[in-house]
Protein backbone atom coordinates (compact mmCIF):
# COMPACT_ATOMS: atom_id res chain seq x y z
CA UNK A 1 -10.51 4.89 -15.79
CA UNK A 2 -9.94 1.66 -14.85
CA UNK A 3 -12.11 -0.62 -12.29
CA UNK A 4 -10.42 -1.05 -8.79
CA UNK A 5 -13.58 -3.71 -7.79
CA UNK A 6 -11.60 -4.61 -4.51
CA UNK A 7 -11.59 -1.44 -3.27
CA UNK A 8 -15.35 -0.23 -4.39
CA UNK A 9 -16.86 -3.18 -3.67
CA UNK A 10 -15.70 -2.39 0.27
CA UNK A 11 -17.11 1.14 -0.08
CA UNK A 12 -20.26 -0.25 -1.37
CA UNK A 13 -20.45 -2.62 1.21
CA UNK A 14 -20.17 -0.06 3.73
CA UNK A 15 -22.93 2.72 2.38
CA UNK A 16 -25.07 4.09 4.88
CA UNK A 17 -23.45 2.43 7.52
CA UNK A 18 -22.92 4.71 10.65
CA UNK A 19 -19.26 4.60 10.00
CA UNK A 20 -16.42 7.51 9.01
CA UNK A 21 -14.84 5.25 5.53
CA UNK A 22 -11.57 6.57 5.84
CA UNK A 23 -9.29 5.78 2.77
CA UNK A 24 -5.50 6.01 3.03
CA UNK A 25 -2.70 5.64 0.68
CA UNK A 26 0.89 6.63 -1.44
CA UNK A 27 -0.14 9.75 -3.36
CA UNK A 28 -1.57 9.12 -7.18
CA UNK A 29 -2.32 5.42 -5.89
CA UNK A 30 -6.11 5.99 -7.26
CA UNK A 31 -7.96 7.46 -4.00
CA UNK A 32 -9.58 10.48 -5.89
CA UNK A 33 -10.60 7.76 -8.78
CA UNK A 34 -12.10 5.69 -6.53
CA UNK A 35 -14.26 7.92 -5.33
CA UNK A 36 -15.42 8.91 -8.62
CA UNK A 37 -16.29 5.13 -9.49
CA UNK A 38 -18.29 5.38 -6.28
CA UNK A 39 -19.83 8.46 -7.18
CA UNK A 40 -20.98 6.99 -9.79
CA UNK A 41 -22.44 4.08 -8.59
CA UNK A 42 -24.42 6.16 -6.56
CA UNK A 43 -26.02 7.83 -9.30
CA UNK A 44 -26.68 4.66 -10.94
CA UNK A 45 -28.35 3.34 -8.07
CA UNK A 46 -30.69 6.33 -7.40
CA UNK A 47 -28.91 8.90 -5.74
CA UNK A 48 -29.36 12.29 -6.64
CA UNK A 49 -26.48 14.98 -7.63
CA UNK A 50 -27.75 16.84 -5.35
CA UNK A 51 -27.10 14.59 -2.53
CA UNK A 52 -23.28 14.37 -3.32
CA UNK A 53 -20.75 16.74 -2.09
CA UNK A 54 -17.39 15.78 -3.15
CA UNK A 55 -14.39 18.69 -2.17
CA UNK A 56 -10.65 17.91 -3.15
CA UNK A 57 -8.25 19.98 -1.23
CA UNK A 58 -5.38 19.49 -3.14
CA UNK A 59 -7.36 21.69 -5.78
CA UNK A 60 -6.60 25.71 -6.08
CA UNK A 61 -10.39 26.38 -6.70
CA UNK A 62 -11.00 24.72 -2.96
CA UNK A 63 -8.29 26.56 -0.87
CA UNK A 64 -11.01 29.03 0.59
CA UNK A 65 -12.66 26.07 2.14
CA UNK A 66 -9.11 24.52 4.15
CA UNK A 67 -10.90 26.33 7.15
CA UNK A 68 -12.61 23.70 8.98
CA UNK A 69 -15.37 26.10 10.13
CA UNK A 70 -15.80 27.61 6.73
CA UNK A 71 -16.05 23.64 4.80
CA UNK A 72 -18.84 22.63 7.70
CA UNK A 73 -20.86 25.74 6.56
CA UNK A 74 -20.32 25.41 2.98
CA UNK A 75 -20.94 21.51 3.48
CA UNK A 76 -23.88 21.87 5.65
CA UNK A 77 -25.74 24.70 3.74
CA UNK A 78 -25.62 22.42 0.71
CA UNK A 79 -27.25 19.15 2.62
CA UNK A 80 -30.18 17.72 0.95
CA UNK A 81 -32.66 17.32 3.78
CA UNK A 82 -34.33 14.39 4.75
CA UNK A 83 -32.42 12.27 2.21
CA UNK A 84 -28.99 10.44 2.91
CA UNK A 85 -26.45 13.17 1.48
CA UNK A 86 -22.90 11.48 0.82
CA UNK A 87 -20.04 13.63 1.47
CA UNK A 88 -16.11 13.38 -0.03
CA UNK A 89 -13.72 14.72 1.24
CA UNK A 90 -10.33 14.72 -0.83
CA UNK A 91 -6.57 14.72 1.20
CA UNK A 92 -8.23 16.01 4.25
CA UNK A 93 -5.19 16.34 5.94
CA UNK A 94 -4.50 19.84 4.33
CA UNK A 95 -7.19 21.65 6.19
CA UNK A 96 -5.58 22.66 9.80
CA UNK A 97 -8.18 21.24 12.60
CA UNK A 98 -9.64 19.33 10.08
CA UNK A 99 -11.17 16.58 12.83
CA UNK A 100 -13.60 19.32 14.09
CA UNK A 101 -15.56 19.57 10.67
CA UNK A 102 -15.34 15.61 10.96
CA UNK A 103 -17.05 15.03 13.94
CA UNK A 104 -19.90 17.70 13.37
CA UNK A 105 -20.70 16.06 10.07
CA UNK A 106 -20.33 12.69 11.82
CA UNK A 107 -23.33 13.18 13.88
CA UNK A 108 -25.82 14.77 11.31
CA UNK A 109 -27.97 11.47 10.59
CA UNK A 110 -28.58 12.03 7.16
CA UNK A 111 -24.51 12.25 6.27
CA UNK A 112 -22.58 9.35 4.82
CA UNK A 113 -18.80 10.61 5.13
CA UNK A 114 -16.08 9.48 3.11
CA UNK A 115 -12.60 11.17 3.09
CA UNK A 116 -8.73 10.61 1.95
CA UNK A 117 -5.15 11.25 2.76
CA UNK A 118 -1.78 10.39 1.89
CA UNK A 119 -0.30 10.32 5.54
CA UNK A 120 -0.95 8.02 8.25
CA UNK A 121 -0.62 10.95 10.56
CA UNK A 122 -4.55 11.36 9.65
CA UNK A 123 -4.69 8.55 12.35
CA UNK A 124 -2.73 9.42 14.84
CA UNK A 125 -3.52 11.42 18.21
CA UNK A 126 -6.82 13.87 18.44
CA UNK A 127 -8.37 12.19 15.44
CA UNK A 128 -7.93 8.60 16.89
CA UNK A 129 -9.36 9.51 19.75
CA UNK A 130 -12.13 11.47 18.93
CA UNK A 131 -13.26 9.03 16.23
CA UNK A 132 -12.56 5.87 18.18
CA UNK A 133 -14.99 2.90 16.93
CA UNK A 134 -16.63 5.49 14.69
CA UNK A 135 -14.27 5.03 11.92
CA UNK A 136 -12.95 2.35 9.09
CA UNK A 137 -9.72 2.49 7.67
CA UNK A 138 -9.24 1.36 3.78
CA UNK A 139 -6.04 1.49 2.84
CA UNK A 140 -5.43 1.98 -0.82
CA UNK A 141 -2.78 0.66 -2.66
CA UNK A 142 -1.60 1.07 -6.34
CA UNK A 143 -2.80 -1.21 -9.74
CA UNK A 144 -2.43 -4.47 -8.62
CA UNK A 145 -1.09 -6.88 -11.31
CA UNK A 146 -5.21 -8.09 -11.97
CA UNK A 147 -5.95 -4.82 -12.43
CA UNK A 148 -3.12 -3.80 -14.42
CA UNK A 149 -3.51 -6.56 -16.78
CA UNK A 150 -7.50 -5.11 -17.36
CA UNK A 151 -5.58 -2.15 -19.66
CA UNK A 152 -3.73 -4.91 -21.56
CA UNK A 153 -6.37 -7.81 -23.05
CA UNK A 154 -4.03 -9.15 -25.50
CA UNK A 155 -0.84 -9.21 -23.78
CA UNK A 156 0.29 -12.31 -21.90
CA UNK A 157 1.32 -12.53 -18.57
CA UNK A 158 4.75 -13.37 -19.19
CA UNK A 159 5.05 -10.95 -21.32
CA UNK A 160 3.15 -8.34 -19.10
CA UNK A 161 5.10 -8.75 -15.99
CA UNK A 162 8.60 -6.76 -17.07
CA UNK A 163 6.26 -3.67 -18.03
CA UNK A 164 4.55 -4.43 -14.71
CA UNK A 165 7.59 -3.93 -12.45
CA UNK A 166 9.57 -1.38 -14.17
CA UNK A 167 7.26 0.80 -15.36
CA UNK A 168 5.28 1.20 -12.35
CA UNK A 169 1.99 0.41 -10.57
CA UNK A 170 0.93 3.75 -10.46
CA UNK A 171 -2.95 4.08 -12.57
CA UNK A 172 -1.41 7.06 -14.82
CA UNK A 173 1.98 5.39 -15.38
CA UNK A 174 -0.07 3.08 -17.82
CA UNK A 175 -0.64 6.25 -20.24
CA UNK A 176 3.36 6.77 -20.16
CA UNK A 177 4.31 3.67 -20.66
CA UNK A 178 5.78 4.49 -24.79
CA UNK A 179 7.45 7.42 -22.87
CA UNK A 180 10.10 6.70 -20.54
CA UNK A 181 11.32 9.73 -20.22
CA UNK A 182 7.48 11.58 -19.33
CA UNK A 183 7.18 8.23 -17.16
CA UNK A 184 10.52 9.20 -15.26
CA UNK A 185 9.27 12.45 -14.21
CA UNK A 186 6.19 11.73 -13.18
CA UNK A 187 7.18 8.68 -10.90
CA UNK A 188 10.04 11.91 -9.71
CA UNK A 189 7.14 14.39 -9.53
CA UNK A 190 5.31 12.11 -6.86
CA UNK A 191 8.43 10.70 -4.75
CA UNK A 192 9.40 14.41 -4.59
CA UNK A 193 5.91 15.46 -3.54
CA UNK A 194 6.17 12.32 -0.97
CA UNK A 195 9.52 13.65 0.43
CA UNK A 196 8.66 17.83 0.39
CA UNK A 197 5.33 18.15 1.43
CA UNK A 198 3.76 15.02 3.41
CA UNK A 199 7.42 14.55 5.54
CA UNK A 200 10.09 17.27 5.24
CA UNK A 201 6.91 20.13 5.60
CA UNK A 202 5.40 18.33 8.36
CA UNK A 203 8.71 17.31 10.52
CA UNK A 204 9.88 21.33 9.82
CA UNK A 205 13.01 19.82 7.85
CA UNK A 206 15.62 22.45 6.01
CA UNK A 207 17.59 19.65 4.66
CA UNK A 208 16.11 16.09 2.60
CA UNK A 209 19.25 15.16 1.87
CA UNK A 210 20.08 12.31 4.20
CA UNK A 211 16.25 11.63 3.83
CA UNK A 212 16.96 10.99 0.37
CA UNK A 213 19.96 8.33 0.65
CA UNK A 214 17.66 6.62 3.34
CA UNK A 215 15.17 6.09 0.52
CA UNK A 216 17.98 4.85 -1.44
CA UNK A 217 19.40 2.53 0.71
CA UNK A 218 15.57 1.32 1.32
CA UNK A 219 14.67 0.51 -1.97
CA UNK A 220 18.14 -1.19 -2.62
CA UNK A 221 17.56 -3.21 0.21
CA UNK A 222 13.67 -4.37 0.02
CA UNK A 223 13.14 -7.98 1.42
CA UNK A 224 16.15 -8.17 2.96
CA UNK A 225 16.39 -8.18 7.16
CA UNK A 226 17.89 -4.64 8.57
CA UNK A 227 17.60 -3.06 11.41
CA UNK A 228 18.15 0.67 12.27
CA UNK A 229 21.55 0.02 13.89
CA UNK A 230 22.34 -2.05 10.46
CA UNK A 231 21.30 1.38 8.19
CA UNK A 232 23.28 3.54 10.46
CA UNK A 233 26.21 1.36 10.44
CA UNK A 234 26.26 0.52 6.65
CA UNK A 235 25.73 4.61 6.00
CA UNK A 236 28.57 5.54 7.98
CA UNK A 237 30.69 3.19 6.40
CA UNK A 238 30.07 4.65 3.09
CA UNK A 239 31.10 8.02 4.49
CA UNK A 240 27.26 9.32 5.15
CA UNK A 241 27.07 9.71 9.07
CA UNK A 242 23.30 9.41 10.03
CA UNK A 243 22.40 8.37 13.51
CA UNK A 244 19.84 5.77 14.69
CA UNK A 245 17.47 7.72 16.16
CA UNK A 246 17.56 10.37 12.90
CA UNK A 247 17.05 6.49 10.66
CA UNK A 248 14.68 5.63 13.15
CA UNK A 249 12.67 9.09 12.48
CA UNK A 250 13.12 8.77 9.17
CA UNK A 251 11.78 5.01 8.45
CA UNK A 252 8.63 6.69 10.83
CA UNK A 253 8.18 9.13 8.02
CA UNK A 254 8.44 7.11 5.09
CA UNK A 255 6.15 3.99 6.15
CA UNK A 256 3.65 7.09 7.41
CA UNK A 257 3.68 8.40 3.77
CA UNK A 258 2.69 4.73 2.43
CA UNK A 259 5.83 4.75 0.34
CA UNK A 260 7.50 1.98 2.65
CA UNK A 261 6.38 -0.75 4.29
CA UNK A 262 7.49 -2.71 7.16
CA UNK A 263 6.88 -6.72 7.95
CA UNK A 264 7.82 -7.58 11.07
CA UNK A 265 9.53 -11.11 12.13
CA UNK A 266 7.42 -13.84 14.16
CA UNK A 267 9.14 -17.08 15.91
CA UNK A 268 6.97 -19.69 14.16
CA UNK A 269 8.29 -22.37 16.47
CA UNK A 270 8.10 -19.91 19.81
CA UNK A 271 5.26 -18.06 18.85
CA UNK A 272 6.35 -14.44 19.62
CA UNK A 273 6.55 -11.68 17.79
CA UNK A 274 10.43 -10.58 17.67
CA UNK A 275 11.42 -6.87 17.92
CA UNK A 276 14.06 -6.95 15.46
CA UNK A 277 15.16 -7.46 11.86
CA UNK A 278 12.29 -6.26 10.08
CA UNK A 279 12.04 -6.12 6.54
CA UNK A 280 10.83 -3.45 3.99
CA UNK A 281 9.28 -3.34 0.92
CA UNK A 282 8.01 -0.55 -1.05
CA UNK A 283 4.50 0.76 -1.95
CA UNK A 284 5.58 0.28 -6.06
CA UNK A 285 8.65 -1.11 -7.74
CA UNK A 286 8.96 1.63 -10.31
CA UNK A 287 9.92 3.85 -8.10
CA UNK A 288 12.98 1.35 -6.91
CA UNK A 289 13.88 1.18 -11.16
CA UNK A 290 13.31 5.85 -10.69
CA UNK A 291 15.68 5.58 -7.75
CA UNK A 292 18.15 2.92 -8.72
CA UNK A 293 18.22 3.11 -12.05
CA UNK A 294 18.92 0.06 -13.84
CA UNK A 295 22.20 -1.43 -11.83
CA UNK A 296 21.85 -5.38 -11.17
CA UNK A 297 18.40 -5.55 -9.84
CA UNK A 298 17.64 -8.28 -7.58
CA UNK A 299 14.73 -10.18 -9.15
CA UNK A 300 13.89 -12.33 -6.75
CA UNK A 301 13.14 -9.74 -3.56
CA UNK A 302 11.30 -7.55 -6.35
CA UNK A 303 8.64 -10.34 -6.84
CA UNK A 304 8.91 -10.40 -3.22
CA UNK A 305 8.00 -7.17 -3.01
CA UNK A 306 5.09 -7.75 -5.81
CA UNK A 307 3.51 -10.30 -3.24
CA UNK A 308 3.85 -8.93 -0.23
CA UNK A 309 1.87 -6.11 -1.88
CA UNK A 310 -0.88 -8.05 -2.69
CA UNK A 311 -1.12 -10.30 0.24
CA UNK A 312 -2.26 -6.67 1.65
CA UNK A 313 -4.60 -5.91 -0.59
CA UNK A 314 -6.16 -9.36 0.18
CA UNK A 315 -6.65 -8.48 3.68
CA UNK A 316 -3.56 -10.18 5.22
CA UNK A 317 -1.43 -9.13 8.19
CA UNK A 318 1.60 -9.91 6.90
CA UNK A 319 5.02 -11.03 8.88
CA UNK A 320 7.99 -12.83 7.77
CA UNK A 321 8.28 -16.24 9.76
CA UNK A 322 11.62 -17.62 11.47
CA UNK A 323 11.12 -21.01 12.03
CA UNK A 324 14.82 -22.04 14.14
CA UNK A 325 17.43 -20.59 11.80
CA UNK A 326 15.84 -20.61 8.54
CA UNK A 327 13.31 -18.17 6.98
CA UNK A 328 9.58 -17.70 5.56
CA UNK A 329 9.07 -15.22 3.11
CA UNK A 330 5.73 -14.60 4.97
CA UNK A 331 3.24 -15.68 7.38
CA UNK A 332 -0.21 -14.33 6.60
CA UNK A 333 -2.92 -13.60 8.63
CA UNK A 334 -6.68 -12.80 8.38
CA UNK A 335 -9.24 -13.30 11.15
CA UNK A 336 -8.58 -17.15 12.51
CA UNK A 337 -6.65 -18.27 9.22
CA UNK A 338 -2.45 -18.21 9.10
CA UNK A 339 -0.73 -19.68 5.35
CA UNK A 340 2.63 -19.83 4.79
CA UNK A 341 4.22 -18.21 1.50
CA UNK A 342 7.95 -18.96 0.22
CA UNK A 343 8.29 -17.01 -3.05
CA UNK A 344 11.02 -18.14 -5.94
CA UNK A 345 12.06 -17.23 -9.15
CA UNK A 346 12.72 -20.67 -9.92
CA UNK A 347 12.89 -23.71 -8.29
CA UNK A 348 13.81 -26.22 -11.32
CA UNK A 349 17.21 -26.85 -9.92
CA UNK A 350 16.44 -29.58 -7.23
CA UNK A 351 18.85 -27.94 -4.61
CA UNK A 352 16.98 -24.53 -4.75
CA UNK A 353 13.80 -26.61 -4.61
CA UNK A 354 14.76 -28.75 -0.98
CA UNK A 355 16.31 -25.29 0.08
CA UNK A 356 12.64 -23.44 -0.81
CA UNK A 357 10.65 -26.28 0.97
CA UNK A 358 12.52 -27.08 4.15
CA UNK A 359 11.31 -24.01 6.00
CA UNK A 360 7.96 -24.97 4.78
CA UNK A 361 8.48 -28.45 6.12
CA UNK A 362 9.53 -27.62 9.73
CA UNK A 363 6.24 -26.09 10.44
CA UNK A 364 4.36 -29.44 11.77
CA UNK A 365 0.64 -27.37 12.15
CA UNK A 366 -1.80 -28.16 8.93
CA UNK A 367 -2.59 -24.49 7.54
CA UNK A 368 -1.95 -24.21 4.05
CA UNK A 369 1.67 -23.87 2.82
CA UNK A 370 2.11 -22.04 -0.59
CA UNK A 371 5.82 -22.08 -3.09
CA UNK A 372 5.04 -18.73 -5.45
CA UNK A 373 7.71 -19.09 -8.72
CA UNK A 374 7.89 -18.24 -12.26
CA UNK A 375 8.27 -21.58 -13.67
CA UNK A 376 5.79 -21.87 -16.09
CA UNK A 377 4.60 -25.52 -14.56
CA UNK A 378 0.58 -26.40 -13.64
CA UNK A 379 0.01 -26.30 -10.09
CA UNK A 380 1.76 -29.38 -7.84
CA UNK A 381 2.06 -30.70 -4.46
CA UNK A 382 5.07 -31.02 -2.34
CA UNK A 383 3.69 -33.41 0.45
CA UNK A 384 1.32 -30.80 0.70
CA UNK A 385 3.18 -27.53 0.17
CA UNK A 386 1.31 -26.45 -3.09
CA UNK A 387 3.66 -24.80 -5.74
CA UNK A 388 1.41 -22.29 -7.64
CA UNK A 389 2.96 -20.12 -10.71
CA UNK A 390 3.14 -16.65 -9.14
CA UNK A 391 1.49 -14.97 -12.00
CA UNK A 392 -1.16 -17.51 -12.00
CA UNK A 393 -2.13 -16.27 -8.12
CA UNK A 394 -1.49 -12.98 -8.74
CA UNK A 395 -4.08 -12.85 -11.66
CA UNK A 396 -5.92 -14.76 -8.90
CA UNK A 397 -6.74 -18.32 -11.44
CA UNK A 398 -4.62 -20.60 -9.72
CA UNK A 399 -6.22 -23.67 -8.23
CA UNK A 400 -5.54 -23.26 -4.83
């Protein structure tokens, strides 16, 4: 099992606090792992078996207990009292009314709660509101390329990044990596599960078909600026007639499952958000190589993609800038701090190069401005516009 430190270090930092830690995330992205690491941490650090409860409902043996007033009974009669007991509960969305058992264990005093899904929906309407201010939201995304590289000592990075992209983020896809065709239908296993049971069960839909080709047309499209109009347009004119409002639904769906994700566009120079032309990148690359196949692959949006994904998982809000009529890959925020991220392949050729910076160069405020490529060259300055090897801040060793 590999170490996801980002991720327990946050639930560590959070035990015993009078919060609901409520992890979310793509199916298989490590949730039920992460718990275990936790779990045992806790036993490390003096915390009885006894005291841990840990129920995963995606498990046969626990179907009798997806009756929320049957798991608070099962769950209560088992508390250690007057000790802190530390409860888990695993893809809680599959047990109907699920925010009642919640809230009862919520305001025992001697219950540390922890629970998972795979749907965003887990947020949304009764459970928002009944938990509001008593919750915090993790969400959980698959190996990033750090952690990745932890199952691979003596491979290099250049080397390492190819397997990286095509053959998946996803924890187990590292044990079928000699396998391509096991690796295949695994990656096909989950994006069906995705599709069948956490959209097309919940929305009542007979038919995934058009659901499908959206996915398609998604992950053929990451990093580049659509709108819904756009997808219904460029659908019906290859003879597949979906309307907005069905893409619309769809796109819903799909960034509620954690397979997509959305960055919205900000006027750097205005300072507004802007309500259209979003872009959309997905929760792991291998599944674009499951879906696609290997036609002409556009390099340069899939390490795109790659950063996007971790300036999440470093705690960024994440937006792509217009600044007048040109483009920045991404504005970040966090808290009071805003960098600026272009992101290159290559930027030896000294036309790409002015083209990568002058975006950069129209923003006049001093927050740190970052040029991510693959050129294997040490970290240099740009009048102040830092070009940093992207593998070198991915693996998080650049100077920055």
């Amino acid at each position: 099992m590999l170490n996801r430190p980002l991720y327990l270090n946050r639930l560590i930092s959070l035990k015993d606090k009078q919060l609901i830690k409520i992890i979310t995330g793509i199916r298989r992205c490590g949730k039920s792992a992460l718990f275990e690491l936790f779990q045992d941490y806790l036993l490390q650090n003096g915390v009885s078996k006894q005291q841990i409860q840990s129920i995963n409902f995606e498990e046969n043996d626990n179907e009798d207990l997806q009756n929320y007033k049957l798991l608070y009974q099962h769950i209560k009669k088992n508390l250690v009292p007057d000790k802190m007991n530390y409860i888990f509960l695993d893809e809680i969305q599959n047990v109907p009314e699920f925010q009642k058992t919640v809230d009862s264990l919520y305001i025992q005093k001697n219950v540390d709660l922890y629970v998972t899904g795979s749907n965003a929906y887990l947020l949304s309407g009764e459970l928002a509101t009944l938990l509001s201010g008593r919750y915090i939201e993790i969400n959980m995304l698959p190996l990033s390329f750090k952690e990745y590289s932890q199952a691979f000592p003596n491979v290099s990075k250049s080397d390492l990044f190819p397997n990286y992209i095509q053959n998946s983020s996803f924890p187990y896809a590292i044990q079928l990596q000699d396998d391509p065709s096991s690796l295949y239908q695994y990656l096909d296993g989950i994006y069906n599960t995705i599709l069948i049971k956490d959209i097309a069960n919940r929305k009542k839909m007979t038919d995934t078909s058009q659901l499908h080709r959206i996915v398609r047309f998604m992950a053929d499209n990451i990093g580049n600026i659509t709108s819904i109009k756009k997808i219904s347009d460029t659908m019906k004119s290859d003879r597949q007639d979906i309307a907005p409002h069905t893409v619309d639904a769809y796109l819903t769906a799909l960034k509620e499952s954690f397979i997509l994700y959305a960055a919205s566009r900000y006027d750097v120079k205005g300072k507004e958000y802007l309500k259209t032309g979003e872009k959309y990148y997905l929760a792991d690359v291998g599944l674009r190589y499951m879906l696609l196949g290997n036609k002409a692959q556009d390099f340069g949006h899939i390490l795109e993609n790659i950063v996007y994904l971790e300036l999440l998982r470093r705690g960024y809000k994440v937006y792509v800038g217009k600044v007048g009529t040109q483009e920045v890959d991404f504005i970040a925020l966090k808290g009071t701090d805003t960098e600026y991220y272009q992101v290159s392949l290559s930027v030896l050729d000294k036309n790409t190069l002015q083209r990568e910076l002058s975006p950069l160069e129209k923003i006049l405020d001093h927050n740190p401005k970052f040029l991510l490529t693959l050129d294997a060259l040490p970290v240099s300055s740009h009048n102040g516009i830092k070009q940093i090897n992207a593998l070198d801040w991915l693996l998080d060793v650049a100077d920055r």
